[in-house]
N, C-alpha and C. Protein backbone atom coordinates (compact mmCIF):
# COMPACT_ATOMS: atom_id res chain seq x y z
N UNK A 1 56.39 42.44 99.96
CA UNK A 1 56.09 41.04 100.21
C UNK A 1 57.10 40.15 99.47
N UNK A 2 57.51 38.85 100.01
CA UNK A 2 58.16 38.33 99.31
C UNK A 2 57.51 37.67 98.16
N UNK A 3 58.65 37.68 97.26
CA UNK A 3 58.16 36.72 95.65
C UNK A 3 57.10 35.36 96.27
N UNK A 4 57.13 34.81 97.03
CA UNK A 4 56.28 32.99 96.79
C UNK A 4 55.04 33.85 97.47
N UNK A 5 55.03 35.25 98.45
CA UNK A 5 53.56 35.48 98.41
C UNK A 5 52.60 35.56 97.15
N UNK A 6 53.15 35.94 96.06
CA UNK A 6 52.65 36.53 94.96
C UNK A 6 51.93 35.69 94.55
N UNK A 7 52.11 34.14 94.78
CA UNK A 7 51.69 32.79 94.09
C UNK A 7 50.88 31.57 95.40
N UNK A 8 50.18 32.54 96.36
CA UNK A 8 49.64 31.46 97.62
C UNK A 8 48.39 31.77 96.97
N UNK A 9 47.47 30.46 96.91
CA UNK A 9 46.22 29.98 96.58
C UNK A 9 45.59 30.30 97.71
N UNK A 10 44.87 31.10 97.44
CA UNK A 10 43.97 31.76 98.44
C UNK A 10 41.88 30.91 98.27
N UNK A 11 42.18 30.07 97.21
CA UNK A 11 41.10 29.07 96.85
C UNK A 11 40.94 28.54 95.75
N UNK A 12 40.55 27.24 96.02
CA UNK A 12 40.82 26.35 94.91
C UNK A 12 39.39 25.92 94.28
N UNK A 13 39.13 25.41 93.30
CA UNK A 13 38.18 25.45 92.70
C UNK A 13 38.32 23.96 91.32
N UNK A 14 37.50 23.18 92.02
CA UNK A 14 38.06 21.76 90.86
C UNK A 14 36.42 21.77 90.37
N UNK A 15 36.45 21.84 88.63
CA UNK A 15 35.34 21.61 87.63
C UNK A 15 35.60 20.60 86.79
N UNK A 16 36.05 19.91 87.29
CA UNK A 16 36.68 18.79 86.29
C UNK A 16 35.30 18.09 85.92
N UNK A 17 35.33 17.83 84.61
CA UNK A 17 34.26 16.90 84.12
C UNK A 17 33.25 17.95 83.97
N UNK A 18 32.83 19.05 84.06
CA UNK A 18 32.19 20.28 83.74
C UNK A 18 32.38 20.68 82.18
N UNK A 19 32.06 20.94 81.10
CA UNK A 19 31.75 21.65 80.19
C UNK A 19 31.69 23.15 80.00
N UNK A 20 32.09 23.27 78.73
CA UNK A 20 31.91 24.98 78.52
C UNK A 20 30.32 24.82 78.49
N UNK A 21 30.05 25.93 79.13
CA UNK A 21 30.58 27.25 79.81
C UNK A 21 30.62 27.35 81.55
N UNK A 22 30.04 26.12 81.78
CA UNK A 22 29.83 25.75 83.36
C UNK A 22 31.35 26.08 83.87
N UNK A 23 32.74 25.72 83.77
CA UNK A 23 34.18 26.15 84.11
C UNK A 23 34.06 27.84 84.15
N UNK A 24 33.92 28.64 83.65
CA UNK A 24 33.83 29.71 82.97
C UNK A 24 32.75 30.36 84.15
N UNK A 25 31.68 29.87 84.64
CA UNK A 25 30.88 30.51 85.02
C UNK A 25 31.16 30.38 86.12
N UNK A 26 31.40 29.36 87.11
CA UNK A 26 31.91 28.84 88.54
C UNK A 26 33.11 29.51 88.73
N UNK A 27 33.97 29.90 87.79
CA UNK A 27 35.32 30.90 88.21
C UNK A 27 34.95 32.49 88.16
N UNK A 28 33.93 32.73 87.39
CA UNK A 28 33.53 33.93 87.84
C UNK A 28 32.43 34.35 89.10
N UNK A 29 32.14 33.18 89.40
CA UNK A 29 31.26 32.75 90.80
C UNK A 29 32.30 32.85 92.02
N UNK A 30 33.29 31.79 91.82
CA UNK A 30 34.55 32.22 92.98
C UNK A 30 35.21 33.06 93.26
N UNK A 31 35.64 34.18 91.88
CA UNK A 31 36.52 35.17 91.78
C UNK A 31 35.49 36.43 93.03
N UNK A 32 34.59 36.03 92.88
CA UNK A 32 33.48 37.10 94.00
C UNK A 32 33.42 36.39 95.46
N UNK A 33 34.42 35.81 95.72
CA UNK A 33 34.46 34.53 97.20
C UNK A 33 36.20 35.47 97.74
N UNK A 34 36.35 36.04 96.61
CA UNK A 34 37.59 36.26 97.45
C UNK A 34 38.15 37.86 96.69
N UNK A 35 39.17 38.39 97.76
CA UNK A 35 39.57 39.65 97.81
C UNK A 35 40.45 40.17 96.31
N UNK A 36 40.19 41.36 95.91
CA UNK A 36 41.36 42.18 94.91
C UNK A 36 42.36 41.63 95.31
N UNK A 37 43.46 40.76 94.64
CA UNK A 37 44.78 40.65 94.71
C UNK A 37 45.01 39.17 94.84
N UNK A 38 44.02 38.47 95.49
CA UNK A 38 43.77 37.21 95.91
C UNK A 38 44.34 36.09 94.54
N UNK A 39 44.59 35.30 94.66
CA UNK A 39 44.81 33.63 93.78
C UNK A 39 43.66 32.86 93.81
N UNK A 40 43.08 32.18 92.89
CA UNK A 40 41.95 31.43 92.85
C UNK A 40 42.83 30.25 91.54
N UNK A 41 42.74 29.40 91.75
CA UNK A 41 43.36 28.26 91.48
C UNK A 41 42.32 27.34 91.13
N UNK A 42 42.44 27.13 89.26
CA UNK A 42 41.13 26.25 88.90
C UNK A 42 41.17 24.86 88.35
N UNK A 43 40.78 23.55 88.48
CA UNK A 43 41.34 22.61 87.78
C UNK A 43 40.27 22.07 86.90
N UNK A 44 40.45 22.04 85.54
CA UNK A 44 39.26 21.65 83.94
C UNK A 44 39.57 20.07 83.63
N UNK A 45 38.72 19.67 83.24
CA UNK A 45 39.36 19.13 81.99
C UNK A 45 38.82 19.05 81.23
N UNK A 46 38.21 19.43 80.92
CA UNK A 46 37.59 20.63 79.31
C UNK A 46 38.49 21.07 78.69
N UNK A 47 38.83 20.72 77.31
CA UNK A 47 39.88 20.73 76.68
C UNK A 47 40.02 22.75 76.01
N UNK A 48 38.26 23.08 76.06
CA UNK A 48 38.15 23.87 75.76
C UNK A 48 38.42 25.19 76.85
N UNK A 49 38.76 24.87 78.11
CA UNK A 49 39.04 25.72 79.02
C UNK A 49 40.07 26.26 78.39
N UNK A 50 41.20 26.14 77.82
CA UNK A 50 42.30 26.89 77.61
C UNK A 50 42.30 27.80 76.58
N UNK A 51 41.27 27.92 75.27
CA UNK A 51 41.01 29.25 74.96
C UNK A 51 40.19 30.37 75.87
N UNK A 52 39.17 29.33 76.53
CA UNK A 52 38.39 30.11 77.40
C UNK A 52 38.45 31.04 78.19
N UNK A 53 39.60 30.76 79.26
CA UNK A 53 39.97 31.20 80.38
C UNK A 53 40.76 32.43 79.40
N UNK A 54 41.74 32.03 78.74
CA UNK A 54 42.56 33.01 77.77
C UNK A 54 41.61 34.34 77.59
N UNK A 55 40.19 33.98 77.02
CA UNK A 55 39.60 34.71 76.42
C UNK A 55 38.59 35.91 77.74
N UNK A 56 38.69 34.68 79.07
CA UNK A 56 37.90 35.16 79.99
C UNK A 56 38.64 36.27 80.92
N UNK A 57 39.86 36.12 80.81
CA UNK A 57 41.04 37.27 81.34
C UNK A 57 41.37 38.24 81.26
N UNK A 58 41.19 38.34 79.48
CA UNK A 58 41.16 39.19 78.80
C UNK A 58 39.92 40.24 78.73
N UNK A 59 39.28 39.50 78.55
CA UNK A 59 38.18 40.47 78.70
C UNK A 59 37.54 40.87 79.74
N UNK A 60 37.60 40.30 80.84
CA UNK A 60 37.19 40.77 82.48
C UNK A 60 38.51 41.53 83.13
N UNK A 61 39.88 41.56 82.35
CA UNK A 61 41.30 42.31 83.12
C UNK A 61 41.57 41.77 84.23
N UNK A 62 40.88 40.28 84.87
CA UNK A 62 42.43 39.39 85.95
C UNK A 62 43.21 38.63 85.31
N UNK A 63 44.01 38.34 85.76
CA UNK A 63 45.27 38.02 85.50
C UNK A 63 45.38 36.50 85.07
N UNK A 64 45.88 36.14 84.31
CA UNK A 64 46.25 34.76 83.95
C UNK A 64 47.77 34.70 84.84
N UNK A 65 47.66 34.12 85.81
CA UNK A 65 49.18 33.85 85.72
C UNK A 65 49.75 32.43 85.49
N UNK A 66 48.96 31.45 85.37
CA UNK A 66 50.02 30.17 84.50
C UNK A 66 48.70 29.69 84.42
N UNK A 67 48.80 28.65 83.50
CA UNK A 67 48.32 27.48 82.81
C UNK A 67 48.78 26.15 82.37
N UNK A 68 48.91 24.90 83.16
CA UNK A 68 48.86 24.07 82.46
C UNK A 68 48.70 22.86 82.77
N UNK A 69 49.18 22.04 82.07
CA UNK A 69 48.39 20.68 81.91
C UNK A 69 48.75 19.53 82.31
N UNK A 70 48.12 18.68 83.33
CA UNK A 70 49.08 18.02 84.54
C UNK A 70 48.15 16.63 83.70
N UNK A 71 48.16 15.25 84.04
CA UNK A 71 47.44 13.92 83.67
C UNK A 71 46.03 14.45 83.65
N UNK A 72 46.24 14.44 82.26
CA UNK A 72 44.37 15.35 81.28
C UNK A 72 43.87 16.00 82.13
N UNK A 73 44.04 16.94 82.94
CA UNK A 73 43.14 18.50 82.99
C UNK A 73 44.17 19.43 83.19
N UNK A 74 43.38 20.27 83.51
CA UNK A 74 44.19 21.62 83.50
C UNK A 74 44.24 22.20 84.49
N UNK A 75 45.22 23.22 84.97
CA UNK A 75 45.49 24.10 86.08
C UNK A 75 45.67 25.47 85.57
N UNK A 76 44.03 26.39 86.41
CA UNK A 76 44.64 27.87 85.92
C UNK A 76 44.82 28.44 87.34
N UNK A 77 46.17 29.45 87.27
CA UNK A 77 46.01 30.75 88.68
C UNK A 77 45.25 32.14 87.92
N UNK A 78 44.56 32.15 88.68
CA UNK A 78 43.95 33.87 88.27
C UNK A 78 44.06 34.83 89.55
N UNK A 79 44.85 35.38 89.26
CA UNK A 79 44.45 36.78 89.99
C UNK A 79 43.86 37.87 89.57
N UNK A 80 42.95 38.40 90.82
CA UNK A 80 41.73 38.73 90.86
C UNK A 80 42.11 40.55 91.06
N UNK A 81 41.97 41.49 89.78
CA UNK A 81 42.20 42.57 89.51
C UNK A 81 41.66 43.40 90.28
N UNK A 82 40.05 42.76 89.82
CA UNK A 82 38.93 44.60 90.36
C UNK A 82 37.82 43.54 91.07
C-alpha cells in the first residue's frame, strides 16, 4: 500500500469539552466501530488527554501515531492493533 494509506481516517471522533475519563472511554467505544488496522482520529480539549491517551496506548497495545495541539484541543491518530 502506499505510504498516505497508512494515515486515512477511517473515523473521527470530537470530545471536546468532555473530561477525564469520558475522552478515554468514547475512544475505546469507537476503537470497537472499526476494523484491526483502521485510523480513528480523536479531538480533546482536556488538557489531561495527553498523558491519558499516552497511558491508554500503552497499555491496551494501539498505536499512537501523532498527537497534537491545534487552537486549544488536541488531535490523536490511533491505530487500532487487536
Amino acid at each position: 500500500m502506499p505510504a498516505e494509506q497508512d494515515n486515512r481516517i477511517d473515523l473521527s471522533l470530537d470530545v471536546k469539552g468532555l473530561n477525564c475519563p469520558l475522552p478515554i472511554l468514547k475512544t475505546k467505544k469507537a476503537l470497537q466501530e472499526i476494523q484491526i488496522g483502521q485510523i480513528l482520529e480523536v479531538f480533546t480539549t482536556d488538557p489531561g488527554s495527553v498523558p491519558d491517551f499516552n497511558a491508554f496506548c500503552r497499555q491496551t497495545g494501539h498505536t499512537l501515531i501523532d498527537s497534537a495541539e491545534q487552537d486549544a484541543s488536541f488531535r490523536f491518530l490511533l491505530k487500532k492493533t487487536k
